[in-house]
Protein backbone atom coordinates (compact mmCIF):
# COMPACT_ATOMS: atom_id res chain seq x y z
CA UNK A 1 100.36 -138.31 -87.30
CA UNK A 2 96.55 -137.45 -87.60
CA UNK A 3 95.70 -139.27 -85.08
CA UNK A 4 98.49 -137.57 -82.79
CA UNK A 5 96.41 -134.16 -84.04
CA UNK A 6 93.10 -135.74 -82.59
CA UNK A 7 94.21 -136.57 -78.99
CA UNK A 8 95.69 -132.92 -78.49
CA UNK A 9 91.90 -131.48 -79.91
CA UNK A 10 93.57 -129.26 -82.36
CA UNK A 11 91.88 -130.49 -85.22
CA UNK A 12 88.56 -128.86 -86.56
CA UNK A 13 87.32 -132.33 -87.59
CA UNK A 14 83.61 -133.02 -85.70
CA UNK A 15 85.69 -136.24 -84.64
CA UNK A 16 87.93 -133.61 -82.74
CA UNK A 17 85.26 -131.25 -82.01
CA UNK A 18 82.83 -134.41 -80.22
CA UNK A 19 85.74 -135.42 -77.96
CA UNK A 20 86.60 -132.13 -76.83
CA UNK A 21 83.04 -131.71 -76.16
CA UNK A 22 82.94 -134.70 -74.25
CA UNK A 23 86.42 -133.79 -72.27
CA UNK A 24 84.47 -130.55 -70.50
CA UNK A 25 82.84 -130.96 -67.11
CA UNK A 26 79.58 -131.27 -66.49
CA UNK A 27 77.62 -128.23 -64.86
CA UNK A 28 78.83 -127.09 -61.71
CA UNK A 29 77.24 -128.14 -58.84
CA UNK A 30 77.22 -125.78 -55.53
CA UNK A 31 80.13 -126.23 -53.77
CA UNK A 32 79.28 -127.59 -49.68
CA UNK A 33 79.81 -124.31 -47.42
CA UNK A 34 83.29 -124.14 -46.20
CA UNK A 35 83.18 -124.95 -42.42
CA UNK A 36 85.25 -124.07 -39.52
CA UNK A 37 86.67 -127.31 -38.24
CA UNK A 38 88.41 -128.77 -35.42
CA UNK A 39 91.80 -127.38 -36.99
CA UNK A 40 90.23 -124.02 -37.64
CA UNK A 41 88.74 -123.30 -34.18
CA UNK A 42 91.87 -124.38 -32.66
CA UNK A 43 93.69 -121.58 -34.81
CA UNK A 44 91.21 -118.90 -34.23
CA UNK A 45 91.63 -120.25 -29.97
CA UNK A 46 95.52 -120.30 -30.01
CA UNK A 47 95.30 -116.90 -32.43
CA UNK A 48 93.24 -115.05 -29.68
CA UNK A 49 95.13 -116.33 -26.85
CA UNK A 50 98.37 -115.69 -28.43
CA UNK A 51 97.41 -111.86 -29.09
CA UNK A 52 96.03 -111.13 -26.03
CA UNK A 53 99.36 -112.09 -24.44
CA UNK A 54 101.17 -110.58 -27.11
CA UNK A 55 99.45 -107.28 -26.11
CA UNK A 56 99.97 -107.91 -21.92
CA UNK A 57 103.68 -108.22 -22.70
CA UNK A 58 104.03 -105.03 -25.18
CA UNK A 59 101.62 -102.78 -22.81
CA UNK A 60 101.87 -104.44 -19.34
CA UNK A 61 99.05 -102.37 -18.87
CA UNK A 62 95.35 -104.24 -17.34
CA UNK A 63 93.16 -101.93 -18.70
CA UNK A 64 94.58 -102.64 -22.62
CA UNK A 65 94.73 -106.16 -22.30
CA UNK A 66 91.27 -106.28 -20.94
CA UNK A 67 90.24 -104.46 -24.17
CA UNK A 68 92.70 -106.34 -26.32
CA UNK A 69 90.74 -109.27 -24.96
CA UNK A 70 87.11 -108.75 -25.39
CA UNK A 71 88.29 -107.54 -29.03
CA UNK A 72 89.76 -110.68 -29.52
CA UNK A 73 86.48 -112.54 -28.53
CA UNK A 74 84.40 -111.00 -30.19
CA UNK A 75 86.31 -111.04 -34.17
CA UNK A 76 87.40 -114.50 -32.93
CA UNK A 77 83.43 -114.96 -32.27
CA UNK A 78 82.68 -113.54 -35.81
CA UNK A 79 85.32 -116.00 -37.25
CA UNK A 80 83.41 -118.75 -35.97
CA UNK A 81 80.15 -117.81 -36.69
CA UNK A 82 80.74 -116.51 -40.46
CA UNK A 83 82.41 -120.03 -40.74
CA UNK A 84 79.59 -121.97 -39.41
C-alpha cells in the first residue's frame, strides 16, 4: 500500500517529493511560429472566392461585388501575411 501512495505523488516523503520533481517538464522552449500552409492558403483562396460569389448572388449588383472583392483580397492578404 505505501508504495501505491508513492506512484500517485501524494505522499510528503522527499522519496515522493524527488519523483514528482522529476515528473515536471523541463523549461519551455519557444514554440516555432505558426505558419500558413498549403492547407491554410487554400482555405483563405476557396474562403475569398466563395464570398465574393456569395455576395454577386445576394446583390447581383457589379459595383458591390467589385468592393466585396478587393475587401476580400486585401483581409485574405493580411491572413497570409500575419501567418507568414
Amino acid at each position: 500500500m505505501d508504495r501505491d501512495v508513492a506512484n500517485t505523488g501524494s505522499t510528503s516523503d522527499a522519496a515522493g517529493a524527488t519523483r514528482r520533481r522529476s515528473a515536471r517538464r523541463s523549461p519551455a522552449r519557444r514554440s516555432p511560429a505558426r505558419r500558413l500552409g498549403t492547407k491554410g492558403l487554400l482555405a483563405v483562396t476557396n474562403g475569398v472566392l466563395a464570398g465574393v460569389g456569395g455576395v454577386y448572388l445576394t446583390t447581383v449588383s457589379l459595383p458591390v461585388t467589385g468592393i466585396a472583392a478587393a475587401a476580400a483580397v486585401i483581409i485574405g492578404g493580411l491572413a497570409v501575411i500575419v501567418h507568414r
